[in-house]
Structures are given as C-alpha cells and as structure tokens.
N, C-alpha and C. Protein backbone atom coordinates (compact mmCIF):
# COMPACT_ATOMS: atom_id res chain seq x y z
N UNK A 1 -7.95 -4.72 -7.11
CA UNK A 1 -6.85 -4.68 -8.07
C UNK A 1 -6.87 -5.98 -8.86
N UNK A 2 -6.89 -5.72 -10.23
CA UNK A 2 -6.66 -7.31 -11.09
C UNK A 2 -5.70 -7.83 -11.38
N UNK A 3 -5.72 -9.30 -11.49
CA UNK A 3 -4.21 -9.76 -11.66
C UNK A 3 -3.16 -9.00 -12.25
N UNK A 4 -4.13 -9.03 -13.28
CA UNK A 4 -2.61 -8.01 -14.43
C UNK A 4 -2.16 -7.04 -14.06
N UNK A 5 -2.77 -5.99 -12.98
CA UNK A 5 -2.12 -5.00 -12.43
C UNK A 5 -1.36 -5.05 -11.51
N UNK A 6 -1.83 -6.23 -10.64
CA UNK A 6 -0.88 -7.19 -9.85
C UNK A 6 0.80 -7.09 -10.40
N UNK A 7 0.36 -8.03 -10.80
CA UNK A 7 1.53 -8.59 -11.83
C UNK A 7 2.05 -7.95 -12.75
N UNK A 8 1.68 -5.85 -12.90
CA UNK A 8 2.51 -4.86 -13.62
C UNK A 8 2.90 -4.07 -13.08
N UNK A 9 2.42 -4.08 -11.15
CA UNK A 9 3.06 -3.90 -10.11
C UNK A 9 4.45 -4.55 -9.68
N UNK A 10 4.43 -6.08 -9.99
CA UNK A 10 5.40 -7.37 -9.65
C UNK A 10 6.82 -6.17 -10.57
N UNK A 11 6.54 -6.20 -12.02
CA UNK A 11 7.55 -6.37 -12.73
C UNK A 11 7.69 -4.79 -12.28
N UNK A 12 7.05 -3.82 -12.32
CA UNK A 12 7.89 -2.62 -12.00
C UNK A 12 8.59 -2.96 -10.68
N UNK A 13 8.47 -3.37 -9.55
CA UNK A 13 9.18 -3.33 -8.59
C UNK A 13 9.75 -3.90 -8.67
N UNK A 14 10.31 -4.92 -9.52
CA UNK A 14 11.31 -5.63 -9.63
C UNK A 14 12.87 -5.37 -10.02
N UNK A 15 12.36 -4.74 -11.26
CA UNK A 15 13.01 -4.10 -12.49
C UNK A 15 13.62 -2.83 -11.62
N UNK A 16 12.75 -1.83 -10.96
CA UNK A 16 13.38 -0.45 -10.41
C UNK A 16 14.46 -1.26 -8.97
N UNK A 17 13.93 -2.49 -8.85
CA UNK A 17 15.11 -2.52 -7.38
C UNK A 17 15.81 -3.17 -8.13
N UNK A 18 16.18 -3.87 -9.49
CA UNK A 18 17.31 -4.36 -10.10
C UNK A 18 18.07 -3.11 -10.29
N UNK A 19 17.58 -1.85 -10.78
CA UNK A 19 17.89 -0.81 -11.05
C UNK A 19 19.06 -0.22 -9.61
N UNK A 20 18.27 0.04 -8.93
CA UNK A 20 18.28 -0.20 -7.42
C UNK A 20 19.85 -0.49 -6.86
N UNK A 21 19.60 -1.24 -7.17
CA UNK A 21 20.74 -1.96 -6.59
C UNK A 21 21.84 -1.82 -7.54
N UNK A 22 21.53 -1.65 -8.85
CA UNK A 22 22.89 -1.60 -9.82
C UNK A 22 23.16 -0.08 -9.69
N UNK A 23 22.49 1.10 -9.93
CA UNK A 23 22.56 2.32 -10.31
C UNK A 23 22.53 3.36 -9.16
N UNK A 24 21.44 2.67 -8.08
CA UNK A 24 21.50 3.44 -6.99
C UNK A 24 20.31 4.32 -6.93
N UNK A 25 19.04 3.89 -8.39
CA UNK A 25 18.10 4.86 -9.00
C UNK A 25 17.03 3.95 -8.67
N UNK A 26 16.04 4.70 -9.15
CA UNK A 26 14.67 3.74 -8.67
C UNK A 26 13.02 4.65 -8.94
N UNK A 27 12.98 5.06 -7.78
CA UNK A 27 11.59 6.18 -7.30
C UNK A 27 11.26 7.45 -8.73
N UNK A 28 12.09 7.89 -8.51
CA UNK A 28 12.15 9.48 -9.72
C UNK A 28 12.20 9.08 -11.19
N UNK A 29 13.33 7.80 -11.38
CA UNK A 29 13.88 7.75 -12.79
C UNK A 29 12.55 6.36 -13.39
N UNK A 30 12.68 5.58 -12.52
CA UNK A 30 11.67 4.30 -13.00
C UNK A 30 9.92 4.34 -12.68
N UNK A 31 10.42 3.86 -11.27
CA UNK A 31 8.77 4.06 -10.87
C UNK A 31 8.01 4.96 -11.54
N UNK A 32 8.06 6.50 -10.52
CA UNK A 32 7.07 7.30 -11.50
C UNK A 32 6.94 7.18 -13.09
N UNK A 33 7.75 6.95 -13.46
CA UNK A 33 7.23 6.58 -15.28
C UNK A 33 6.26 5.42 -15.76
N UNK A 34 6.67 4.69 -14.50
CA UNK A 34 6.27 3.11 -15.24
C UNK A 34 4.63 3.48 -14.60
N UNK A 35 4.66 3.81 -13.50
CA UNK A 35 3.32 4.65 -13.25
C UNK A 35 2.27 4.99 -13.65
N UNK A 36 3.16 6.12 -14.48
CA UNK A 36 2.58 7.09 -15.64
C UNK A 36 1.98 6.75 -16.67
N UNK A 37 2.93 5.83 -16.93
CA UNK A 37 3.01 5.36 -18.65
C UNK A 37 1.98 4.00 -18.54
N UNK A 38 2.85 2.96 -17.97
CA UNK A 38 2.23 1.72 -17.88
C UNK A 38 1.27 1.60 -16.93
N UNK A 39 0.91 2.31 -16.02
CA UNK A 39 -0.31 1.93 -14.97
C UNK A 39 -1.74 3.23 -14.94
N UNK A 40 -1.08 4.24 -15.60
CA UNK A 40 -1.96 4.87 -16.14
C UNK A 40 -2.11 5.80 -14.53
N UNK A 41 -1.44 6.10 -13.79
CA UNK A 41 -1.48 6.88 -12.60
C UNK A 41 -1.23 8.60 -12.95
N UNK A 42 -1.83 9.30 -12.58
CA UNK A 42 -1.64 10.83 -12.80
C UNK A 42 -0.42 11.57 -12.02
N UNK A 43 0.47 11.96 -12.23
CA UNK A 43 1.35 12.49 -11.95
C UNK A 43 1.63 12.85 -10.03
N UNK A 44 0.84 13.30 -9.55
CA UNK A 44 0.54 13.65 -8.35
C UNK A 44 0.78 11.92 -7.76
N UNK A 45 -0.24 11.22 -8.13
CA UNK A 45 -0.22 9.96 -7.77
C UNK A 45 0.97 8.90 -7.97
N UNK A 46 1.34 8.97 -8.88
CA UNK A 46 2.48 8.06 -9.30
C UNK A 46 3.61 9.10 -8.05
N UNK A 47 3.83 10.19 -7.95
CA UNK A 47 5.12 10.59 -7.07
C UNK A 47 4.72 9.94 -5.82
N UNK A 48 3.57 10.22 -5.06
CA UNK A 48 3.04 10.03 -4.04
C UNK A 48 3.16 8.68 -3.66
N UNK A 49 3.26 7.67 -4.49
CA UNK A 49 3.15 6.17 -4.27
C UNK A 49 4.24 5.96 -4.44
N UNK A 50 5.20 6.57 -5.06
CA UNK A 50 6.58 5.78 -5.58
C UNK A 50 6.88 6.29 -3.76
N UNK A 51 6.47 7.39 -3.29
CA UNK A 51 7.22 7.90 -2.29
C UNK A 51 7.06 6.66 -0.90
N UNK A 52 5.68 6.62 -1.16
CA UNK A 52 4.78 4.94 -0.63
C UNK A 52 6.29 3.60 -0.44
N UNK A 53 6.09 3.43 -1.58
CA UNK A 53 6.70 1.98 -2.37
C UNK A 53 8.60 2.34 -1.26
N UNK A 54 8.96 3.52 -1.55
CA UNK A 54 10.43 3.25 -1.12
C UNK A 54 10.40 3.52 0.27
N UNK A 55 9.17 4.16 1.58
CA UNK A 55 9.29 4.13 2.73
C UNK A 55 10.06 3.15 3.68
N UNK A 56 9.33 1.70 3.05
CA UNK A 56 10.01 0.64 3.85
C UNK A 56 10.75 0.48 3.47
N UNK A 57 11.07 -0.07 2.44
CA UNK A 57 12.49 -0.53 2.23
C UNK A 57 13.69 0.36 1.74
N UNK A 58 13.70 1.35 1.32
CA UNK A 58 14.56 2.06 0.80
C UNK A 58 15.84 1.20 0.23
N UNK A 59 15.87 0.66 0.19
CA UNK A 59 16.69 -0.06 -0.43
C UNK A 59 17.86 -1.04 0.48
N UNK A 60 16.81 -1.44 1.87
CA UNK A 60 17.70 -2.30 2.83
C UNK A 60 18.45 -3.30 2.48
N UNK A 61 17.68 -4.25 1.73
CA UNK A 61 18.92 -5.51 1.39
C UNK A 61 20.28 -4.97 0.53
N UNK A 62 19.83 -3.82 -0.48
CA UNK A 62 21.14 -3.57 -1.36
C UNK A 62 22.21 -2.55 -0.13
N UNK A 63 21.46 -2.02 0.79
CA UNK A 63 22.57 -1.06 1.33
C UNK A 63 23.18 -2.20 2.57
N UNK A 64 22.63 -3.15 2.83
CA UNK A 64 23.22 -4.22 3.80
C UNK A 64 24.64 -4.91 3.14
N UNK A 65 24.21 -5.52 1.60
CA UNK A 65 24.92 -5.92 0.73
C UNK A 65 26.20 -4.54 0.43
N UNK A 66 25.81 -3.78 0.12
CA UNK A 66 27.36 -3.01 0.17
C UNK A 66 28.12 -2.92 1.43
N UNK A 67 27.38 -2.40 2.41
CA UNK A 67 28.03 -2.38 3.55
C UNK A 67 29.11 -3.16 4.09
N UNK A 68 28.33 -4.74 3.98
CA UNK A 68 29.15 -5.85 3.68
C UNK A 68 30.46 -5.63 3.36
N UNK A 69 30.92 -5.08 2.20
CA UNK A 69 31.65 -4.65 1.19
C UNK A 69 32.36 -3.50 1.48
N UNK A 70 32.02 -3.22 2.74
CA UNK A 70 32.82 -1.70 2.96
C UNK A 70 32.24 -0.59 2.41
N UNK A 71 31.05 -0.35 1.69
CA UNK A 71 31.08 0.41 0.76
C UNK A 71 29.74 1.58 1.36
N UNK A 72 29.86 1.83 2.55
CA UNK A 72 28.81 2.51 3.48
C UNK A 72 29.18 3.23 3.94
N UNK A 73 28.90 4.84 3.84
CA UNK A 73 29.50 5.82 4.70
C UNK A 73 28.13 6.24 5.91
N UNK A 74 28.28 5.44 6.60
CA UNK A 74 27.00 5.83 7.96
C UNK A 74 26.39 6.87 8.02
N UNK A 75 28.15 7.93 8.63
CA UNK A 75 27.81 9.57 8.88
C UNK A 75 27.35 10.10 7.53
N UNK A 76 27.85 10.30 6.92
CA UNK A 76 27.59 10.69 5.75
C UNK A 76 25.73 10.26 4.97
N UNK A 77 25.59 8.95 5.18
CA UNK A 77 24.24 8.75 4.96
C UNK A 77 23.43 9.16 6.06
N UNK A 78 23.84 8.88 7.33
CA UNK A 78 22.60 9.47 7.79
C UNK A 78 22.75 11.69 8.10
N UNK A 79 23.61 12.03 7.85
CA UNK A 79 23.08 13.51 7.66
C UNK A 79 22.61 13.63 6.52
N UNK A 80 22.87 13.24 5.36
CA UNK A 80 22.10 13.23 4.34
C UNK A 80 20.77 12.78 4.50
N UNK A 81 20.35 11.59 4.70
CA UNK A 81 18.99 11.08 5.34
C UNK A 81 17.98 12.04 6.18
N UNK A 82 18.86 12.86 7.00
CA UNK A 82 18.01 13.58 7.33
C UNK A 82 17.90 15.18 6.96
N UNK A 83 18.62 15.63 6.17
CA UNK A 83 18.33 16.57 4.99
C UNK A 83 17.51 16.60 3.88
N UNK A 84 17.53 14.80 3.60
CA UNK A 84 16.22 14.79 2.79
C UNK A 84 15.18 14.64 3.02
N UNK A 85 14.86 13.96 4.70
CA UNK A 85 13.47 14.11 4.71
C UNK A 85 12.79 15.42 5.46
N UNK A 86 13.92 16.51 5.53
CA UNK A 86 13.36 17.87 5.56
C UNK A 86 13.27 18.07 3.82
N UNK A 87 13.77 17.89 2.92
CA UNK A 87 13.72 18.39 1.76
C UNK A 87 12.79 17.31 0.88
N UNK A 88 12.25 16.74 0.94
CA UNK A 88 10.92 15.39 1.09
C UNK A 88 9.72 16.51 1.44
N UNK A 89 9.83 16.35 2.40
CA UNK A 89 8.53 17.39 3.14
C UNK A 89 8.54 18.74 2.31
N UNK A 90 9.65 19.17 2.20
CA UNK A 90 9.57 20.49 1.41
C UNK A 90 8.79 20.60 -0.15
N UNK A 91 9.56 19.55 -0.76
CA UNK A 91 9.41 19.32 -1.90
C UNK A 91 7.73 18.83 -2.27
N UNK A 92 7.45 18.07 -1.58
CA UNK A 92 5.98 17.71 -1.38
C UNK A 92 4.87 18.84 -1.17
N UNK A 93 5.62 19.50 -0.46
CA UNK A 93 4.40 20.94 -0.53
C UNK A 93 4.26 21.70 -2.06
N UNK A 94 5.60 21.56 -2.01
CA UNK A 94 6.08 22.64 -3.45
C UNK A 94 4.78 21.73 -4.54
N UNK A 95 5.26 20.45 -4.76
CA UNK A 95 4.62 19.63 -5.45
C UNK A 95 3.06 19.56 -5.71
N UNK A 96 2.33 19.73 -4.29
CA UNK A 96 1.04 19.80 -4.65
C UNK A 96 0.76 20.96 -4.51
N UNK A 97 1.38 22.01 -5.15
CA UNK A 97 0.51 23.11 -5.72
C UNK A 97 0.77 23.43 -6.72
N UNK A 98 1.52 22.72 -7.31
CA UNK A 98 1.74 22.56 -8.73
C UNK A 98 0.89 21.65 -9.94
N UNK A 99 0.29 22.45 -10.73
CA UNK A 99 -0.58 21.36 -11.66
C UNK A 99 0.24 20.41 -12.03
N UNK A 100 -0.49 19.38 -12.34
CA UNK A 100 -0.25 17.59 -12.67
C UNK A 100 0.96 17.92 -14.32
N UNK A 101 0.15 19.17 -15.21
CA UNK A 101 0.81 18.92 -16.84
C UNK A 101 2.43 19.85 -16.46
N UNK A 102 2.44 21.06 -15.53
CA UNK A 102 3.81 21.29 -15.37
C UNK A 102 4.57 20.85 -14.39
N UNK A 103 4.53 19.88 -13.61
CA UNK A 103 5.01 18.81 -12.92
C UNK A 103 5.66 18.05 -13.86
N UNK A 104 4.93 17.41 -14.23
CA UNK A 104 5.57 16.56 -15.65
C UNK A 104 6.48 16.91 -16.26
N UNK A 105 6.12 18.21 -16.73
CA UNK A 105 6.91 18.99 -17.14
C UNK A 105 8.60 19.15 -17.23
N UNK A 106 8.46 19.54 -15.49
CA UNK A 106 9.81 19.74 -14.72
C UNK A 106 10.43 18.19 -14.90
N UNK A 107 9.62 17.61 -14.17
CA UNK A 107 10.05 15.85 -14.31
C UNK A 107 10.72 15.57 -15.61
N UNK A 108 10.39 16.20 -17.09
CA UNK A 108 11.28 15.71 -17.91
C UNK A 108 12.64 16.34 -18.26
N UNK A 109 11.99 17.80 -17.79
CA UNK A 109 13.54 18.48 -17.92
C UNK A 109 14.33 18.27 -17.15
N UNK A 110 14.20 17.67 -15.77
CA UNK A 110 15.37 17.21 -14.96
C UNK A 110 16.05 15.83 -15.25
N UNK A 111 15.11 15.28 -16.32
CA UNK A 111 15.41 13.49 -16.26
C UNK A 111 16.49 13.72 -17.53
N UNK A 112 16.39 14.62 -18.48
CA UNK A 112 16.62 14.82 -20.01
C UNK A 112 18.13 15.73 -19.89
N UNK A 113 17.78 16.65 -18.70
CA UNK A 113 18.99 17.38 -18.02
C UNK A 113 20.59 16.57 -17.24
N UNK A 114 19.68 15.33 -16.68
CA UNK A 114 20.77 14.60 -16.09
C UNK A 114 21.25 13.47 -17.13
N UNK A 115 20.23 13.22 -17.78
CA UNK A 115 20.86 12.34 -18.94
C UNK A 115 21.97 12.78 -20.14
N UNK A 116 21.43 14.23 -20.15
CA UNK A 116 22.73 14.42 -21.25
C UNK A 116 23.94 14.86 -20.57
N UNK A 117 23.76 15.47 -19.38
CA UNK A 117 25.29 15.61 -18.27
C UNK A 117 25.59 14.16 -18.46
N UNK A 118 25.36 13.23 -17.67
CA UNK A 118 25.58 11.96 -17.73
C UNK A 118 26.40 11.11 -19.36
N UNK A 119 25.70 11.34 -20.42
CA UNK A 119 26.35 11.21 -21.56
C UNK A 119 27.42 12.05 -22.31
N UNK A 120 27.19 13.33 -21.80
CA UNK A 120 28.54 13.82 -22.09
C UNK A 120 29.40 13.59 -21.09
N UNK A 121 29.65 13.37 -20.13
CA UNK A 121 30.85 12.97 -19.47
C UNK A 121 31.28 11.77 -19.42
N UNK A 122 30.39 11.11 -20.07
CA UNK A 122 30.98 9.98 -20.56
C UNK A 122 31.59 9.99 -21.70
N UNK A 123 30.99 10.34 -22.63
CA UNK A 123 31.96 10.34 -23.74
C UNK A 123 32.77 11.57 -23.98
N UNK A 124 33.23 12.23 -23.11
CA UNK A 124 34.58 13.25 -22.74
C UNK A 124 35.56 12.07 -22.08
N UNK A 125 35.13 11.26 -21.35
CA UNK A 125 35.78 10.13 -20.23
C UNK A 125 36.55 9.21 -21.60
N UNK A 126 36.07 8.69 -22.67
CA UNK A 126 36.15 7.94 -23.55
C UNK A 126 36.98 8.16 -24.15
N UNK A 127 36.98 9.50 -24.83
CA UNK A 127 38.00 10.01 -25.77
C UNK A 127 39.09 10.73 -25.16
C-alpha cells in the first residue's frame, strides 16, 4: 500500500468517525463511497471492508462517551445488536449474488430515499 493511500485511508477514517460520533453514520453513508469514489474499490469490496473497518471498533469510544452521559439504552442495544448480526449475515448473502452495477444501484436509491425523508421533515419541522 503507498503512502498516499495510506494517508486516503487516514482521512476517510477519520472524517466517517467524526461523522460517527456526531450523526451516528459512518459504514453505508461515508465509507463505502469514499471507497468507491476516492479509493477506486468495486462495490462488493468497498461493503465488505467498510464491514472490516467497523468490526472492532464499532464505534467504542463514542458509545463509552454517551453512556457517560446517560445516553445508552443497553437492553435495547444489545437486542438490536443481535438482530443485526443475524440481518448482517443475511444481507451479505443477499449481497453477493447481486451484480456490483445493481448493488450500487440500490445503494443510491436508499441513500437519495433517506435523504429526501430526512429533508422534508425537516423543513415541515421549520415551518
């Protein structure tokens, strides 16, 4: 691996756990893109590694830091936790039998789908 990829590794993981920690987003919305886009990884690969990248940490220091804060529902995270890594495993099958161009695909209609929910309820919230 060469520096610069090094170091376009550094700033994506940086940036998605700033994300991370502010939004609660990371793997789906950042990584795989920056992946895609900036590291030149094929679709299959970029999910597969982002899936890599959040194993360990999932986001320990930021969920320590809320906790702190009161702001941790245990039960609640861990039945969820383990709904998703039956639905992880699921999804992963689904995934590789799906070609790389309608993968993508889906990937934008869900990103483009939650973004405009997201902006219209905000600006319903506004006015």
């Amino acid at each position: 691996m060469t520096a610069s990829l090094i170091a376009l590794m550094l700033v994506i993981g940086l940036f998605s756990g700033i994300a991370s920690g502010i939004f609660g987003i990371g793997g789906g919305v950042i990584i795989v893109p920056a992946l895609i886009y900036l590291a030149k990884f094929s679709q299959h690969a970029a999910i597969g590694t982002s899936l890599a990248i959040l194993l360990p940490p999932v986001g320990l220091l930021a969920v320590l830091e809320y906790y702190r804060h009161g702001n941790v529902d245990l039960k609640a995270a861990l039945i969820v936790a383990v709904a998703f890594m039956a639905g992880g495993w699921i999804g992963a099958n689904m995934a590789n039998h799906i070609s790389g161009h309608h993968l993508k695909l889906l990937f934008g209609i869900f990103v483009v789908g939650i973004g405009g929910y997201l902006v219209f309820d905000a600006v319903k919230s506004i006015t």
